[in-house]
N, C-alpha and C. Protein backbone atom coordinates (compact mmCIF):
# COMPACT_ATOMS: atom_id res chain seq x y z
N UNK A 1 -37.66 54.63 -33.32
CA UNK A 1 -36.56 55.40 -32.76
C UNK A 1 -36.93 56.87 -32.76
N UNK A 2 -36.93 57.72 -31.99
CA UNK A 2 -37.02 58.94 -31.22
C UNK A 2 -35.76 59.41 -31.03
N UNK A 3 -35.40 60.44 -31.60
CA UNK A 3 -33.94 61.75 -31.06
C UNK A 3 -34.59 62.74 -30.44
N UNK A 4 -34.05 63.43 -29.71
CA UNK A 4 -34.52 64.29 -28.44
C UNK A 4 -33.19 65.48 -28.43
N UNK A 5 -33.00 66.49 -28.94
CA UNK A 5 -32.15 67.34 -28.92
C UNK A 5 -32.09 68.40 -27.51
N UNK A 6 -31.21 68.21 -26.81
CA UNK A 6 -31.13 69.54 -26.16
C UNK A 6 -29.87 70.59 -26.00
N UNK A 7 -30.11 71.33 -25.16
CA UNK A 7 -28.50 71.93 -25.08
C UNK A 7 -28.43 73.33 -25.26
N UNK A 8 -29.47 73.40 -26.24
CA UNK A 8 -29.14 75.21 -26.78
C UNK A 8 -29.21 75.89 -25.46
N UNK A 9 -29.42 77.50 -25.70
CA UNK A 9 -29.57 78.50 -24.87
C UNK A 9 -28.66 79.70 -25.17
N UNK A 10 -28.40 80.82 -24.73
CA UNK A 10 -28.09 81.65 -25.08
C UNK A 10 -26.79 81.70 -24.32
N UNK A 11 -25.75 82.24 -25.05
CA UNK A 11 -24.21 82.29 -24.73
C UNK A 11 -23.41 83.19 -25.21
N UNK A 12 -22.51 84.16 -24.74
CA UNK A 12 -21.64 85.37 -25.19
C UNK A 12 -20.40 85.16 -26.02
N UNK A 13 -20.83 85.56 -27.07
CA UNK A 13 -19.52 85.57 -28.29
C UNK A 13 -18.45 84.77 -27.39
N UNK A 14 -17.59 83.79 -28.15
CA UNK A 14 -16.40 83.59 -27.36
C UNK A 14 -16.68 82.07 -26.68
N UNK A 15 -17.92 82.03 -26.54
CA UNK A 15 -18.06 80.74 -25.13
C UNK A 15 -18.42 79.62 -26.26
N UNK A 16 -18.98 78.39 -24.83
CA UNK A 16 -19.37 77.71 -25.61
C UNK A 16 -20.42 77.15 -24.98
N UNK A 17 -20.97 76.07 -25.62
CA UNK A 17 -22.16 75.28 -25.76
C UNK A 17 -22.03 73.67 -25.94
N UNK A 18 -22.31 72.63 -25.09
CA UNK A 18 -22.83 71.60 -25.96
C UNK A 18 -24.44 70.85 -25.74
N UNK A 19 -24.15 70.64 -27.67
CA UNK A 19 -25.30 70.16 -27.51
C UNK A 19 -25.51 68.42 -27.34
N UNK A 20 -26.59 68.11 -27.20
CA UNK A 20 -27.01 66.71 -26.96
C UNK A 20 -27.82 65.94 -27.56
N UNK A 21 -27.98 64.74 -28.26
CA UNK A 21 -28.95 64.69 -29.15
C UNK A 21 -29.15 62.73 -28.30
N UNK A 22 -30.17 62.41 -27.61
CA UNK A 22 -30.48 61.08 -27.19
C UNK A 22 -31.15 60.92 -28.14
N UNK A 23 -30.99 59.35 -28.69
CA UNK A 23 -31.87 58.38 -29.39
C UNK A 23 -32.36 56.94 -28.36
N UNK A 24 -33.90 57.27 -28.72
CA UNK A 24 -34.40 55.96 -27.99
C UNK A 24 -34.69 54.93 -29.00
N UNK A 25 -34.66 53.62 -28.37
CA UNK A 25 -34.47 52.61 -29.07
C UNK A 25 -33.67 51.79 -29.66
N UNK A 26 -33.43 52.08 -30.68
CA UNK A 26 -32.40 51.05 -31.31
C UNK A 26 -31.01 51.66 -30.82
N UNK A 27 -29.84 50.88 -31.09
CA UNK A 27 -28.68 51.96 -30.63
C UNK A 27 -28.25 52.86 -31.84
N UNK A 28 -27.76 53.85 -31.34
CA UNK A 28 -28.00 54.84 -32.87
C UNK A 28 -26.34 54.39 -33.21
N UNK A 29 -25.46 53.18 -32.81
CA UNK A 29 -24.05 53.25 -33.04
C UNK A 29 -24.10 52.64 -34.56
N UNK A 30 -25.27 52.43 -34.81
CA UNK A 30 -25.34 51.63 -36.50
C UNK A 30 -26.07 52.74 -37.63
N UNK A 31 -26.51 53.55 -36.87
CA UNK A 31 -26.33 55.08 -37.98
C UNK A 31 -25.25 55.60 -38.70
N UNK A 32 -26.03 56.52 -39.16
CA UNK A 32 -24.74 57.90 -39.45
C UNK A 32 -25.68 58.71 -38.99
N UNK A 33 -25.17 59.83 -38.56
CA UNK A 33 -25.52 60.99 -37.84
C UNK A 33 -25.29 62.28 -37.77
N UNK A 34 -26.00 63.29 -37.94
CA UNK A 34 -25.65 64.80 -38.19
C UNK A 34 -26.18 65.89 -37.59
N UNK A 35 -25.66 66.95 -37.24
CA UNK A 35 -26.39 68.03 -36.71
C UNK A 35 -26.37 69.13 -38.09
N UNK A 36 -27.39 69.27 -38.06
CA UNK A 36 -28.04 70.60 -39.39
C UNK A 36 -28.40 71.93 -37.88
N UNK A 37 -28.22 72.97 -39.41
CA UNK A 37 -28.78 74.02 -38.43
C UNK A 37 -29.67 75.00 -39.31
N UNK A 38 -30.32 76.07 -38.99
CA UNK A 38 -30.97 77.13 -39.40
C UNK A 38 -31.20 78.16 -38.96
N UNK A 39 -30.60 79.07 -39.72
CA UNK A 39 -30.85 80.45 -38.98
C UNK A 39 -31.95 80.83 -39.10
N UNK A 40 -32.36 82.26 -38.67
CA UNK A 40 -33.51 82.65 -39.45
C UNK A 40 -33.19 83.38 -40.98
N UNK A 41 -33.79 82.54 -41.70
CA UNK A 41 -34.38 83.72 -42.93
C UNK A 41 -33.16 82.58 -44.08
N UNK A 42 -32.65 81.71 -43.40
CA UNK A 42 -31.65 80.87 -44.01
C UNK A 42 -32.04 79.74 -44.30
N UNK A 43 -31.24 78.85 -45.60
CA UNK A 43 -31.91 77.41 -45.38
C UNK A 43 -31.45 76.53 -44.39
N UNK A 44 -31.68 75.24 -44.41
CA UNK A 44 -31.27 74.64 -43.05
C UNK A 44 -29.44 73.91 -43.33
N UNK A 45 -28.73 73.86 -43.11
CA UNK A 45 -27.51 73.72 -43.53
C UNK A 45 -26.60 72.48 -42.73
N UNK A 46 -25.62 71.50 -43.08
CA UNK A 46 -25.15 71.15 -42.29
C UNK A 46 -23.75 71.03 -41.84
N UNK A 47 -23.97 70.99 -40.60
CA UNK A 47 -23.10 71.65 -39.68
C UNK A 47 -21.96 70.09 -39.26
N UNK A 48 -22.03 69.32 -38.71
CA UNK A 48 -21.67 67.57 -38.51
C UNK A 48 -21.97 67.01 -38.98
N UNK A 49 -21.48 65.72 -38.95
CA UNK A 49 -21.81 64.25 -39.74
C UNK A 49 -20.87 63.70 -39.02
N UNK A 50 -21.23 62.40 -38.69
CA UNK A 50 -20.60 61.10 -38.68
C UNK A 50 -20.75 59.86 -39.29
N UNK A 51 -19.86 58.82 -39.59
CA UNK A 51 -20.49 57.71 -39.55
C UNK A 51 -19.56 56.66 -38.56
N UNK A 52 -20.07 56.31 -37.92
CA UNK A 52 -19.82 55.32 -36.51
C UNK A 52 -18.78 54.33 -37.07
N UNK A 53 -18.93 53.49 -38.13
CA UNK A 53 -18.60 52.04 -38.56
C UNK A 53 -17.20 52.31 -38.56
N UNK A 54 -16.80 54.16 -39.84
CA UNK A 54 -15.82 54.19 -39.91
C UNK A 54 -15.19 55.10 -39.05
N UNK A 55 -15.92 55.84 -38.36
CA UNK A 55 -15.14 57.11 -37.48
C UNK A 55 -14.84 58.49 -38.16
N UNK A 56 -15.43 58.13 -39.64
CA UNK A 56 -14.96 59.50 -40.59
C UNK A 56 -15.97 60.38 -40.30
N UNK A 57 -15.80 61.87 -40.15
CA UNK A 57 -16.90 62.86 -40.11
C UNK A 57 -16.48 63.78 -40.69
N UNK A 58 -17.47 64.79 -40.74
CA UNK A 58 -17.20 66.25 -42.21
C UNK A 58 -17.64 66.93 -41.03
N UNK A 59 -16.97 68.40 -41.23
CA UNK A 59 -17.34 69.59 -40.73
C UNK A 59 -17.54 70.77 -42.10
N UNK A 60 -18.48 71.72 -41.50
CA UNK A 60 -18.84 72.57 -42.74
C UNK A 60 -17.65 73.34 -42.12
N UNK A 61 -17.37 74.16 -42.99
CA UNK A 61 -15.83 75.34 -43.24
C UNK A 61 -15.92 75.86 -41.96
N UNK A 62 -17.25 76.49 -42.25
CA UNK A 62 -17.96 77.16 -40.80
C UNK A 62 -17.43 77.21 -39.66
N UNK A 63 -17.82 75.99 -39.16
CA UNK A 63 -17.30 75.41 -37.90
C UNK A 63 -15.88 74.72 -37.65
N UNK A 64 -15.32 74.34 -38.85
CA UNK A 64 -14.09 73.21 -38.69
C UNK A 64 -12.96 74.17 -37.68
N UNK A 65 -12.52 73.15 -36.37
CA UNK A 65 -11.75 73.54 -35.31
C UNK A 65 -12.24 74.32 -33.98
N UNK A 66 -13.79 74.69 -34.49
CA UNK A 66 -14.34 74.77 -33.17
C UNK A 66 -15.42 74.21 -33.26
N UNK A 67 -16.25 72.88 -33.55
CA UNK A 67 -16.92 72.36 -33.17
C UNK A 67 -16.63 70.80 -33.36
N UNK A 68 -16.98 69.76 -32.51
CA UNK A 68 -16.93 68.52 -32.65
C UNK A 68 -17.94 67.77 -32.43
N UNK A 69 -18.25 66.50 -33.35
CA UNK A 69 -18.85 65.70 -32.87
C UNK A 69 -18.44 64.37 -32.50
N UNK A 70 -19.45 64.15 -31.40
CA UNK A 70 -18.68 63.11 -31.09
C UNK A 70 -20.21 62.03 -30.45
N UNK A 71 -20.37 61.06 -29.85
CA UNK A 71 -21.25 60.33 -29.02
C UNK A 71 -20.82 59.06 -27.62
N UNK A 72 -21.94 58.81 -26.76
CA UNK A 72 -21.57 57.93 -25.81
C UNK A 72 -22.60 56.73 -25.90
N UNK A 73 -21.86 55.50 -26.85
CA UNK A 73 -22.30 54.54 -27.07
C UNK A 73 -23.64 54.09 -25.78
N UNK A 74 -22.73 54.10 -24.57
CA UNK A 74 -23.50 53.49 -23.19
C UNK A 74 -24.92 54.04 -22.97
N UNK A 75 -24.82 55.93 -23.74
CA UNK A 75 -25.91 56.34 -23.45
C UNK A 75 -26.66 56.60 -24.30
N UNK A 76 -26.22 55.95 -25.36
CA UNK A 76 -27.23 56.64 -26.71
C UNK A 76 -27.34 58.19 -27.22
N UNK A 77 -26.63 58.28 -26.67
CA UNK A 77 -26.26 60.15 -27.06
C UNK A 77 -25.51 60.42 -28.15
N UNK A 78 -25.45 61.49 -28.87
CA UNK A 78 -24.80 62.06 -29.79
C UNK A 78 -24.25 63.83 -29.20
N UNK A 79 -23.44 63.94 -29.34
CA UNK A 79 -22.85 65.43 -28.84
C UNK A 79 -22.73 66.40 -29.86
N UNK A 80 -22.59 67.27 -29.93
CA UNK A 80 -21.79 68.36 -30.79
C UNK A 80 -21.40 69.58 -29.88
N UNK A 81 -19.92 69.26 -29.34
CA UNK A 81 -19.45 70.19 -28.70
C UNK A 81 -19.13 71.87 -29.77
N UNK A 82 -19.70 72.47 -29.04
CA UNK A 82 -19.11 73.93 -29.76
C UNK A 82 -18.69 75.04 -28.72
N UNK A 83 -17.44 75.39 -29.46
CA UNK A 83 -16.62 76.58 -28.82
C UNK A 83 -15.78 77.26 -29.62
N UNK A 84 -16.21 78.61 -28.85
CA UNK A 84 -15.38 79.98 -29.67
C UNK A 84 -16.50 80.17 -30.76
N UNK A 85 -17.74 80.49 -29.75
CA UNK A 85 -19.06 80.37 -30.74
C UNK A 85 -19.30 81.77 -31.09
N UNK A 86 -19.51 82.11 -31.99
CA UNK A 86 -19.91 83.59 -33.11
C UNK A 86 -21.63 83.92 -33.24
N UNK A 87 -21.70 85.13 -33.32
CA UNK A 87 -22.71 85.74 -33.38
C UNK A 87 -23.92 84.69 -34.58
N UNK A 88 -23.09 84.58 -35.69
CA UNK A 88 -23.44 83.81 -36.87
C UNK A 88 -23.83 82.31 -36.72
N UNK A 89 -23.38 81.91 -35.41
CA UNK A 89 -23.90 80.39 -35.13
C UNK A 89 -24.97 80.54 -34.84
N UNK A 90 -25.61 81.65 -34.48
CA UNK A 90 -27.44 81.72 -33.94
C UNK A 90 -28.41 80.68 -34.67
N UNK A 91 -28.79 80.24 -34.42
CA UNK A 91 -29.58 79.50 -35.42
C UNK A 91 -30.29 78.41 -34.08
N UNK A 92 -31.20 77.60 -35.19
CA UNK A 92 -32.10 76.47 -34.43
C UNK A 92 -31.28 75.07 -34.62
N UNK A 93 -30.85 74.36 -33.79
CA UNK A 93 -29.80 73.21 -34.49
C UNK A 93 -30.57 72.11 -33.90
N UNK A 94 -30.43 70.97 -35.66
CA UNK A 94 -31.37 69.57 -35.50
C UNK A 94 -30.18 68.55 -35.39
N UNK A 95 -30.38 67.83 -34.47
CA UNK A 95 -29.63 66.67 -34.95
C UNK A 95 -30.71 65.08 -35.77
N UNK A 96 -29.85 64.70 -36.52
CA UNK A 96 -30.81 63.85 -37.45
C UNK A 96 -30.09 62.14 -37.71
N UNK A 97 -30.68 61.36 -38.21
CA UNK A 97 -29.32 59.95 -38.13
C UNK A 97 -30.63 59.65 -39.65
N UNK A 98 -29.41 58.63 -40.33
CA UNK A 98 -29.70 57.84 -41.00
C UNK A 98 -29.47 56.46 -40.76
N UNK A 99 -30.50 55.63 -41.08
CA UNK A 99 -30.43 54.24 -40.67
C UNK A 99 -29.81 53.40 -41.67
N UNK A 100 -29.95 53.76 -42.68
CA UNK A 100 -28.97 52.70 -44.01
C UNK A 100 -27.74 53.48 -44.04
N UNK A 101 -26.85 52.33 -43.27
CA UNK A 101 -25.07 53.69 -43.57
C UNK A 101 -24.46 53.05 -44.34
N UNK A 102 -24.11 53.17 -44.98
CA UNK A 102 -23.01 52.63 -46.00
C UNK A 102 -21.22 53.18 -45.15
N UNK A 103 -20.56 51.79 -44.67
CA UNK A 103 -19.54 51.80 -44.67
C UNK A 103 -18.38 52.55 -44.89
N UNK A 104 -18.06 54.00 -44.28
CA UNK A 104 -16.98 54.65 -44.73
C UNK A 104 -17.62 56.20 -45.34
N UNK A 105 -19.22 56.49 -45.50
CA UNK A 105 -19.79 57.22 -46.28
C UNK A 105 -20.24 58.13 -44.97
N UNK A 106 -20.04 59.35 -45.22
CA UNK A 106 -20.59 60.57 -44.50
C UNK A 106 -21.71 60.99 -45.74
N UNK A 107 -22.75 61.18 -45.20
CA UNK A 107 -23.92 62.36 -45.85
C UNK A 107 -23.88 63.37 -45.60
N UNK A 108 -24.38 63.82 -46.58
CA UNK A 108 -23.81 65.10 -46.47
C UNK A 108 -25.67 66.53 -46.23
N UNK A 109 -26.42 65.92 -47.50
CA UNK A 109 -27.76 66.38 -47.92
C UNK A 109 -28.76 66.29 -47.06
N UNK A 110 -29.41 66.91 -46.53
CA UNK A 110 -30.70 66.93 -45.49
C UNK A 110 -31.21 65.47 -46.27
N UNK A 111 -31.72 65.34 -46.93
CA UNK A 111 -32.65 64.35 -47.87
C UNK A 111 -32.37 63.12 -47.28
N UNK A 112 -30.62 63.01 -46.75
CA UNK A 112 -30.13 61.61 -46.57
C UNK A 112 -30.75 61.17 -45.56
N UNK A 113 -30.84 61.71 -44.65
CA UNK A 113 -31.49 61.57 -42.97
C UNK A 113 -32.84 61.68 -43.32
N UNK A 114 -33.42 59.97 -42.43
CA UNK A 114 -34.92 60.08 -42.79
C UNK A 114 -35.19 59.75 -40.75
N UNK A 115 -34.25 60.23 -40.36
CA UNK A 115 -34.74 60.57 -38.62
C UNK A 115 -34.61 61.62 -38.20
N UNK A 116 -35.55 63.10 -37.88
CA UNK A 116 -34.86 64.19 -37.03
C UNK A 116 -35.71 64.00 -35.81
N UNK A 117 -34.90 65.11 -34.86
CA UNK A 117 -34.86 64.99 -33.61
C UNK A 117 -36.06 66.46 -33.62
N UNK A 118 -36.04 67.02 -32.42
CA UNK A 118 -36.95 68.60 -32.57
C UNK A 118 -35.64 69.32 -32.56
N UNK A 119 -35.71 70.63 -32.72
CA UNK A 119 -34.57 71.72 -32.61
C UNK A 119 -34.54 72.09 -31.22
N UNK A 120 -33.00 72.48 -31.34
CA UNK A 120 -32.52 72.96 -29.96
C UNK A 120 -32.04 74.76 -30.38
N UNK A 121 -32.96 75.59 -29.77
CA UNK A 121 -32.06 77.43 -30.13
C UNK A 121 -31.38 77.41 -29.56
N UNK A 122 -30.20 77.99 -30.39
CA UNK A 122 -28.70 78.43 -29.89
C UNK A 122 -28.47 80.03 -30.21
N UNK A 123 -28.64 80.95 -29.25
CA UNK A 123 -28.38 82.21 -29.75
C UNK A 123 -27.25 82.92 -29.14
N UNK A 124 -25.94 83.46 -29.82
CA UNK A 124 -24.85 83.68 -29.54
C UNK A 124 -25.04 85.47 -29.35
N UNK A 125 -24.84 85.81 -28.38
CA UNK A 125 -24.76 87.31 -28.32
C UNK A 125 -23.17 87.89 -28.55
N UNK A 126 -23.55 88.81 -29.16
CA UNK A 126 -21.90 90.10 -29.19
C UNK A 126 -21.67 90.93 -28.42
């Protein structure tokens, strides 16, 4: 299985962005799944989570109410819509899945995810 992130690009305080994360191969609807991010000079942090089975997901403080995740079973995609994006969202954003999900359990720890995708830059101007 292969994730393929795209989406970033550069966008003015205020707007928004989504990103896209395809998985080839298996269907990623039996993961759990997350977008991490990194600024520069920062560690890598995360930003989404899902887990499919149960529909439960975490948002970091950060983002909670302007960003969502979400995916399209048909296409193997994973989303993370973002809007009302801030200077401070700049960063490189990974999306990543774990293949052993435990039922009802969001991850939370980079460590958990043993799939990433490449990074997509997202740089928010002021």
């Amino acid at each position: 299985v292969q994730l393929q992130a795209s989406g970033g690009g550069l966008v003015l305080a205020g707007g928004s962005l989504r990103l896209s994360c395809a998985a080839s191969g298996r269907t990623f609807s039996s993961y759990c799944m997350g977008w991490f991010r990194q600024a520069p000079g920062k560690e890598r942090e995360l930003v989404a989570a899902i887990n499919w089975s149960s529909g439960r997901t975490y948002y970091a403080d950060s983002v909670k109410g302007r960003f969502t995740i979400s995916g399209d079973n048909a296409k193997n995609t994973v989303y993370l819509q973002m809007n009302s994006l801030k200077p401070d969202d700049t960063a490189v954003y990974h999306c990543a899945a774990r293949q052993a999900c435990s039922s009802g359990y969001v991850y939370r720890p980079q460590y958990e995810y043993d799939l990433w995708g490449q990074g997509t830059l997202v740089t928010v101007s002021s």
